[in-house]
PDB file of N, CA and C in Angstrom:
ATOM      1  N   UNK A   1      24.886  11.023 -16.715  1.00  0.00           N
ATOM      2  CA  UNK A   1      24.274   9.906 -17.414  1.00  0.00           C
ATOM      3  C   UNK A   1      25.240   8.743 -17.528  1.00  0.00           C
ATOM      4  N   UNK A   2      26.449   9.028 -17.664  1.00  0.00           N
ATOM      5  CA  UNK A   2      28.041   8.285 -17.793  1.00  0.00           C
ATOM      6  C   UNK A   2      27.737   7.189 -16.569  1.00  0.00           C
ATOM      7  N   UNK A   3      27.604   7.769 -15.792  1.00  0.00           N
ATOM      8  CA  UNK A   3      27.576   7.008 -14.766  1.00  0.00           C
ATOM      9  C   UNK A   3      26.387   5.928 -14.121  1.00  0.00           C
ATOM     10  N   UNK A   4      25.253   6.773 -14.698  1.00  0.00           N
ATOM     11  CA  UNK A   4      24.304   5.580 -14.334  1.00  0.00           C
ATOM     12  C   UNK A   4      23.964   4.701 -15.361  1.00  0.00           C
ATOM     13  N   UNK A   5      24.549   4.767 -16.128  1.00  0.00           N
ATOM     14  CA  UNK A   5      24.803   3.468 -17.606  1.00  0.00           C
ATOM     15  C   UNK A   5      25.484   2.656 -17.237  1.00  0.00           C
ATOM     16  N   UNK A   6      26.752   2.929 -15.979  1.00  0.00           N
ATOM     17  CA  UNK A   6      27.661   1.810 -15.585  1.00  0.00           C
ATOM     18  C   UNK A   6      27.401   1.086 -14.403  1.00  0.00           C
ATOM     19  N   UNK A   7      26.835   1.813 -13.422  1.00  0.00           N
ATOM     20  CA  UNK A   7      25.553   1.172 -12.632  1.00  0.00           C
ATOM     21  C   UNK A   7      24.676   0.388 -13.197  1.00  0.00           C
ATOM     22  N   UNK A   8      23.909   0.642 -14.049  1.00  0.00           N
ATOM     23  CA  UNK A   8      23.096  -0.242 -14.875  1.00  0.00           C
ATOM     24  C   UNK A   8      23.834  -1.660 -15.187  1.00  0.00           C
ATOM     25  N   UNK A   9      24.783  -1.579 -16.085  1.00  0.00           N
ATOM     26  CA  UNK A   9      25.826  -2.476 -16.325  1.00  0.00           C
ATOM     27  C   UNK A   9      25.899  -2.829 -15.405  1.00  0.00           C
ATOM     28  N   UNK A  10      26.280  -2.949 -14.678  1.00  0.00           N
ATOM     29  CA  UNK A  10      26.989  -3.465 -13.305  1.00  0.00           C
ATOM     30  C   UNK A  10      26.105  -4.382 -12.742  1.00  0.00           C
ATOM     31  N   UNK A  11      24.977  -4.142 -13.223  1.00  0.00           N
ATOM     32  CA  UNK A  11      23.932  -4.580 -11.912  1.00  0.00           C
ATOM     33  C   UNK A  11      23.432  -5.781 -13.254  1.00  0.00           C
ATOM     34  N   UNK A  12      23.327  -5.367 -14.264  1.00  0.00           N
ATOM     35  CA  UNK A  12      22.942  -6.485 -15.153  1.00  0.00           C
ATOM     36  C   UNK A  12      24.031  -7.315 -15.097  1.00  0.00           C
ATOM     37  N   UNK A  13      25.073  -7.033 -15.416  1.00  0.00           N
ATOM     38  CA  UNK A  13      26.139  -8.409 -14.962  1.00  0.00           C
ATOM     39  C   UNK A  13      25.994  -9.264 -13.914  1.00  0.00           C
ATOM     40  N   UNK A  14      25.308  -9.082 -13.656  1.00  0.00           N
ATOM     41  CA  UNK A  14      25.543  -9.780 -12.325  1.00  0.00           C
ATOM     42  C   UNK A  14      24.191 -10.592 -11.596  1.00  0.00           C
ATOM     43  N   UNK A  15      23.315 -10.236 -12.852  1.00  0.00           N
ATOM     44  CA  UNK A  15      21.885 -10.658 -12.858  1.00  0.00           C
ATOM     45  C   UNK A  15      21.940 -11.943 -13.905  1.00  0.00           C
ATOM     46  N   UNK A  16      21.593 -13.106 -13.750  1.00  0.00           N
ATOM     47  CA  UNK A  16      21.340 -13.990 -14.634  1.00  0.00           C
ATOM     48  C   UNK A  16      19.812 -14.431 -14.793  1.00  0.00           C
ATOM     49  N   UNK A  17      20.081 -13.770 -16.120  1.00  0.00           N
ATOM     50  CA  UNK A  17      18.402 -13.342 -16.765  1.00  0.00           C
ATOM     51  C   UNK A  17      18.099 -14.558 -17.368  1.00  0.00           C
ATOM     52  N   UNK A  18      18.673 -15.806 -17.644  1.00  0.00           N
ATOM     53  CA  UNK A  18      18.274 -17.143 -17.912  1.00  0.00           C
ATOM     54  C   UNK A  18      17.593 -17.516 -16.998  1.00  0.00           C
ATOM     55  N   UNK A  19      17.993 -17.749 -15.883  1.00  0.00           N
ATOM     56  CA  UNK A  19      17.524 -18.350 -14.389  1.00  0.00           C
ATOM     57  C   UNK A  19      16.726 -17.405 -13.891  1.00  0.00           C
ATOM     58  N   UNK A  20      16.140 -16.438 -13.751  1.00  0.00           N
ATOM     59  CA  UNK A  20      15.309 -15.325 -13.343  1.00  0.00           C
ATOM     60  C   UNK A  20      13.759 -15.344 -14.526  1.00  0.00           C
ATOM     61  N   UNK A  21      14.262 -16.005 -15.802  1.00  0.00           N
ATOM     62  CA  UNK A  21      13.152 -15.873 -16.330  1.00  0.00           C
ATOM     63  C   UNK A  21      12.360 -16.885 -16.842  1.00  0.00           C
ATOM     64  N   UNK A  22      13.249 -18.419 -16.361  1.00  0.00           N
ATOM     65  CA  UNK A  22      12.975 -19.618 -16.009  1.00  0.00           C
ATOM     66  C   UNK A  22      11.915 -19.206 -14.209  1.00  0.00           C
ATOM     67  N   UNK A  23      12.394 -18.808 -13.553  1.00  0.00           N
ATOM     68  CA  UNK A  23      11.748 -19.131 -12.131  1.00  0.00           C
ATOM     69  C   UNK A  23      10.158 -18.086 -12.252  1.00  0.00           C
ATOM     70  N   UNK A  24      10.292 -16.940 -13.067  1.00  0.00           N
ATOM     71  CA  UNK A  24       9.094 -16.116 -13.277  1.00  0.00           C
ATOM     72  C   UNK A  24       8.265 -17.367 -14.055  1.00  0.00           C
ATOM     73  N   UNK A  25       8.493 -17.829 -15.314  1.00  0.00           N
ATOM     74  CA  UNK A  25       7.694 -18.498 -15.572  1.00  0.00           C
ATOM     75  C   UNK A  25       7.209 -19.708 -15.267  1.00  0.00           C
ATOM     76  N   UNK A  26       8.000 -20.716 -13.640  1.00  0.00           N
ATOM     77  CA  UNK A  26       7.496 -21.866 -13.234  1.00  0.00           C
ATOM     78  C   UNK A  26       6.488 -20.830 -12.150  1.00  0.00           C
ATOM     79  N   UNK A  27       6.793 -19.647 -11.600  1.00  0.00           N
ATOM     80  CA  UNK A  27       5.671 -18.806 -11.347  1.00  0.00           C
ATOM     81  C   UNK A  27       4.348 -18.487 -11.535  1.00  0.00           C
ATOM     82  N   UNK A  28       4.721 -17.762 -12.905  1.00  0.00           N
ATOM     83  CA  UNK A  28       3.414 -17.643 -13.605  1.00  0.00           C
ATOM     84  C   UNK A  28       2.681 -19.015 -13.618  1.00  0.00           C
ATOM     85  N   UNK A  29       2.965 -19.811 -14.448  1.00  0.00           N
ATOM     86  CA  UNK A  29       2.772 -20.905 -14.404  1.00  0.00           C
ATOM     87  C   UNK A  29       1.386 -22.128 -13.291  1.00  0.00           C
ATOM     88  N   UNK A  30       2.287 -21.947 -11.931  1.00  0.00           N
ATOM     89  CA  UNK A  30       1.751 -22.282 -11.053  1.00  0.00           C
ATOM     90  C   UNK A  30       0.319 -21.097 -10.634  1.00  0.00           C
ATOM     91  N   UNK A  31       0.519 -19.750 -10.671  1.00  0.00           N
ATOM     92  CA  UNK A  31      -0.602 -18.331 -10.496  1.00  0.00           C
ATOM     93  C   UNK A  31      -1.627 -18.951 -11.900  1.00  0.00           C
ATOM     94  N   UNK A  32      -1.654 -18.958 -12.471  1.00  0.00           N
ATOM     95  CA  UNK A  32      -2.372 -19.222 -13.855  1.00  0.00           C
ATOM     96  C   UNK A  32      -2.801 -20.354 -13.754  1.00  0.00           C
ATOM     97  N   UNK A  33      -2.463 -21.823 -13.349  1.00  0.00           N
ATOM     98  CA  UNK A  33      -2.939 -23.018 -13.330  1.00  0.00           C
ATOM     99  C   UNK A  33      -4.414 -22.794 -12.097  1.00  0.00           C
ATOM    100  N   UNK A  34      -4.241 -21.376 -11.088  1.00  0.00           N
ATOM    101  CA  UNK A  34      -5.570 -21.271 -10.236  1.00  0.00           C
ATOM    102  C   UNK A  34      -6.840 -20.335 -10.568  1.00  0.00           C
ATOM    103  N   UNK A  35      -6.437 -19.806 -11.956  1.00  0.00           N
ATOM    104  CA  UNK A  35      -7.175 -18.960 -12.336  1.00  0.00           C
ATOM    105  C   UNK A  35      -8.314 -19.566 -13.032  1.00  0.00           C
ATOM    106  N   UNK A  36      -9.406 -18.619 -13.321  1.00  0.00           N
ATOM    107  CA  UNK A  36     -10.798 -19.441 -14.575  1.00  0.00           C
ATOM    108  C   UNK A  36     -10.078 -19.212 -15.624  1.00  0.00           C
ATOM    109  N   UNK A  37     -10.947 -19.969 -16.651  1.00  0.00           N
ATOM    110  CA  UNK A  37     -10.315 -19.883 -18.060  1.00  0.00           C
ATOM    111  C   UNK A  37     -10.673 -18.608 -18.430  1.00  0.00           C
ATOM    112  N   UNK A  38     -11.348 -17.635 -18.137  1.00  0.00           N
ATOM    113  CA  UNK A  38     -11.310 -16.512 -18.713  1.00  0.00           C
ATOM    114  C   UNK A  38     -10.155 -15.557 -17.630  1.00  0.00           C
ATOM    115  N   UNK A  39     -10.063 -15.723 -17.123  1.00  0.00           N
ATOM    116  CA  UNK A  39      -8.918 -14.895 -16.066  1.00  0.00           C
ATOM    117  C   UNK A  39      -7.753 -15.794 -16.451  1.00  0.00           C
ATOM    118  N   UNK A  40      -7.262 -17.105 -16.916  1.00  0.00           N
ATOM    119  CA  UNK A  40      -6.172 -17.128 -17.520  1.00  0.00           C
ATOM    120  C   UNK A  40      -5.675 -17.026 -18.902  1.00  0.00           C
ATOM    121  N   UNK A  41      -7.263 -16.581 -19.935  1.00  0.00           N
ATOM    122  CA  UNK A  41      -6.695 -15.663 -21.161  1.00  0.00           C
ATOM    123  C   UNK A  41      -6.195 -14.421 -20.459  1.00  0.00           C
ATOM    124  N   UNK A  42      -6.615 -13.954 -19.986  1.00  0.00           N
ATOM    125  CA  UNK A  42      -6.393 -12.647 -19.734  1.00  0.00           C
ATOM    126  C   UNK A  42      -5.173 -12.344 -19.156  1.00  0.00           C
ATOM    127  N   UNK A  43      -4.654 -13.072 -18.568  1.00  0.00           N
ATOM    128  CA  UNK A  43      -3.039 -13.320 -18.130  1.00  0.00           C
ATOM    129  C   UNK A  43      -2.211 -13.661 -19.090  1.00  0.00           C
ATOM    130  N   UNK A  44      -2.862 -14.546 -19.854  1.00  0.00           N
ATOM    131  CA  UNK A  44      -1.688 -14.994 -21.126  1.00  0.00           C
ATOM    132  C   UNK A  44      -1.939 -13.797 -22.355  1.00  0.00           C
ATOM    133  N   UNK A  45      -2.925 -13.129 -22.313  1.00  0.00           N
ATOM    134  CA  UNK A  45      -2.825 -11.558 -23.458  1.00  0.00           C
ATOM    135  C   UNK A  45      -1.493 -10.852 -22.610  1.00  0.00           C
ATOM    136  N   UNK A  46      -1.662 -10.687 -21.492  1.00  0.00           N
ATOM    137  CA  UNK A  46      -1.212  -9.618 -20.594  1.00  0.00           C
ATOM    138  C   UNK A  46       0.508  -9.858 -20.654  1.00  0.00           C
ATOM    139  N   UNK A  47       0.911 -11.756 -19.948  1.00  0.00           N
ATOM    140  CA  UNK A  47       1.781 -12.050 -21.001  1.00  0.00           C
ATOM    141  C   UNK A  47       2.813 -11.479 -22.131  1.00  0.00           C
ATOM    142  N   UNK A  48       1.909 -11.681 -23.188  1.00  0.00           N
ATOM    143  CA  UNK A  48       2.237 -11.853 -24.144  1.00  0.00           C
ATOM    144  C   UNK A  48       2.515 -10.411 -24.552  1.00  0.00           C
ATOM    145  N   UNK A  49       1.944  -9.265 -23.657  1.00  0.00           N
ATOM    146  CA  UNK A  49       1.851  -7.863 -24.431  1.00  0.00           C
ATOM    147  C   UNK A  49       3.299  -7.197 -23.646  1.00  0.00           C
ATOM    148  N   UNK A  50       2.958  -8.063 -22.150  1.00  0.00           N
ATOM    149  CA  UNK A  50       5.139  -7.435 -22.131  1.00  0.00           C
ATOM    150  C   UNK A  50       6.152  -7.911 -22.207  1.00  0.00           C
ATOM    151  N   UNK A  51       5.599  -9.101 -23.054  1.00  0.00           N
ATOM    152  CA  UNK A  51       6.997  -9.912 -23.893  1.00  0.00           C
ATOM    153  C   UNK A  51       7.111  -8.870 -24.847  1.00  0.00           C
ATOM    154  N   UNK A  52       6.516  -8.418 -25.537  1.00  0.00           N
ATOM    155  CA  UNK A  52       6.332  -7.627 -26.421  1.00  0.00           C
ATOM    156  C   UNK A  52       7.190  -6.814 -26.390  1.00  0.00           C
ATOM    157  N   UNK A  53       6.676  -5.753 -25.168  1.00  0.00           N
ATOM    158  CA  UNK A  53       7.138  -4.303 -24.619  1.00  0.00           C
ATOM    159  C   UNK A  53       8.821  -4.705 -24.368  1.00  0.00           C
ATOM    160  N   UNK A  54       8.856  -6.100 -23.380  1.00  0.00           N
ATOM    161  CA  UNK A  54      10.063  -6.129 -23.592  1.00  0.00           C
ATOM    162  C   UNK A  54      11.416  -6.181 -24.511  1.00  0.00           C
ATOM    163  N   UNK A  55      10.884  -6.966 -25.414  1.00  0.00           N
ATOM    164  CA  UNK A  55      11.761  -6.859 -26.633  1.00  0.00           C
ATOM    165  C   UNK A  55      11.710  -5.729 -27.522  1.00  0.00           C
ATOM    166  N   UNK A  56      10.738  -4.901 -27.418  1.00  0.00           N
ATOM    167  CA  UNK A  56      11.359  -3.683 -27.566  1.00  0.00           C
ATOM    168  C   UNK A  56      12.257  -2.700 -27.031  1.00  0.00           C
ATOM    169  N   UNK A  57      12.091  -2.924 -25.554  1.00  0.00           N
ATOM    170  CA  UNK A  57      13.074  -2.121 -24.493  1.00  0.00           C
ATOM    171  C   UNK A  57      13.800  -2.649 -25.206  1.00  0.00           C
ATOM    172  N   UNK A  58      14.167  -4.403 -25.328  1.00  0.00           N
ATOM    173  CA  UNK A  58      15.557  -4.601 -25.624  1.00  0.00           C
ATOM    174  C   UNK A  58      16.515  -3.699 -26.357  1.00  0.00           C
ATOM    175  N   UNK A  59      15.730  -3.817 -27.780  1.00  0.00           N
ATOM    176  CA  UNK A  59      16.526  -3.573 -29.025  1.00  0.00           C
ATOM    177  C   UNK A  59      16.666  -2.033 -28.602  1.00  0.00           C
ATOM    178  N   UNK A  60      15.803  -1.638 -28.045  1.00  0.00           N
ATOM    179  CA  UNK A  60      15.867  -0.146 -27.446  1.00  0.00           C
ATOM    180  C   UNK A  60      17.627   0.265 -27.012  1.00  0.00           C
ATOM    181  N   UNK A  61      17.648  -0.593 -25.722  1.00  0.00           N
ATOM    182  CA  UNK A  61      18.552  -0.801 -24.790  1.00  0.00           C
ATOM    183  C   UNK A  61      19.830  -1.135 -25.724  1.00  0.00           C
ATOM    184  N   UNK A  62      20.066  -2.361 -26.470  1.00  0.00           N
ATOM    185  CA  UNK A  62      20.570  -2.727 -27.644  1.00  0.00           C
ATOM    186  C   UNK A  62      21.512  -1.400 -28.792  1.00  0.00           C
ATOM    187  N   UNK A  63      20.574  -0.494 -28.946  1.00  0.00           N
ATOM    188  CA  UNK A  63      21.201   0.344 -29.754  1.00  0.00           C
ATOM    189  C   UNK A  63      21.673   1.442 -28.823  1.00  0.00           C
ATOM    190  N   UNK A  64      21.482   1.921 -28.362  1.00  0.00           N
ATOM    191  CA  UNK A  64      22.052   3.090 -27.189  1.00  0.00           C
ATOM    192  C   UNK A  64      23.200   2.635 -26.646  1.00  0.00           C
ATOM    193  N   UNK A  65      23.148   1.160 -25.906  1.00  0.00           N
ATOM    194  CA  UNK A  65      24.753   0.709 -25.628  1.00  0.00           C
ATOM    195  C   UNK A  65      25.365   0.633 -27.341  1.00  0.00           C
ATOM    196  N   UNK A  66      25.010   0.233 -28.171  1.00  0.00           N
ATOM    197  CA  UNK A  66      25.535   0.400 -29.824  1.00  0.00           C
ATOM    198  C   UNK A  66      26.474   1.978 -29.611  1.00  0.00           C
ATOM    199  N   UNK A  67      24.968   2.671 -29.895  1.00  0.00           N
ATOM    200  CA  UNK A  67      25.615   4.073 -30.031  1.00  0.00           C
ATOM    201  C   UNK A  67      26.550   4.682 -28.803  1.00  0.00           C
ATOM    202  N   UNK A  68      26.871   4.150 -27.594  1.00  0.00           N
ATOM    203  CA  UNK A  68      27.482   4.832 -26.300  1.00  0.00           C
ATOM    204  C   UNK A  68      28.419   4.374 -26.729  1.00  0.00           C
ATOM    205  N   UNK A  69      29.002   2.958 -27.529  1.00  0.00           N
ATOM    206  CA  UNK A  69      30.193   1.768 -27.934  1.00  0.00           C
ATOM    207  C   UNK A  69      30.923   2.552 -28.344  1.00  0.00           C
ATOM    208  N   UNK A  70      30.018   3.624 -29.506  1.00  0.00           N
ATOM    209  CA  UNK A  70      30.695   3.899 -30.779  1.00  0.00           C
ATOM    210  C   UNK A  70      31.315   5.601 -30.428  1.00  0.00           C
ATOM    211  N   UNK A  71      31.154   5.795 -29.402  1.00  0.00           N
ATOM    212  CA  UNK A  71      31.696   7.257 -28.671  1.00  0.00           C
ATOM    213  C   UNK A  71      32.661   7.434 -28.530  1.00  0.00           C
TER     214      UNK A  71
END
């Protein structure tokens, strides 16, 4: 497990999640501006539900590197 936590690491360093989540959303963005208005609620629920999910991974992710810190 030691090891694929530092892989992980590794690979997130080196990922810049500012600029990756700027270009998803001039993405989305442009996909959604061709949709009907009921097919682009439905994108912006969908959205909004793995912003969600994500910030839970986060804090998820967040405390496990916490608790691996504190080993």
């Amino acid at each position: 497990m030691g090891s694929t936590l530092v892989r992980i690491l590794d690979i997130l360093s080196r990922v810049d999640v500012a600029e990756l989540t700027e270009r998803f959303v001039e993405l989305y963005q442009a996909v959604v501006d061709t949709l009907s208005p009921m097919d682009q609620e439905t994108a912006k629920e969908a959205l909004a539900a793995k912003r969600l999910d994500n910030d839970e991974a986060h804090a998820r992710l967040q405390a496990l590197l916490a608790e691996a810190a504190s080993r």
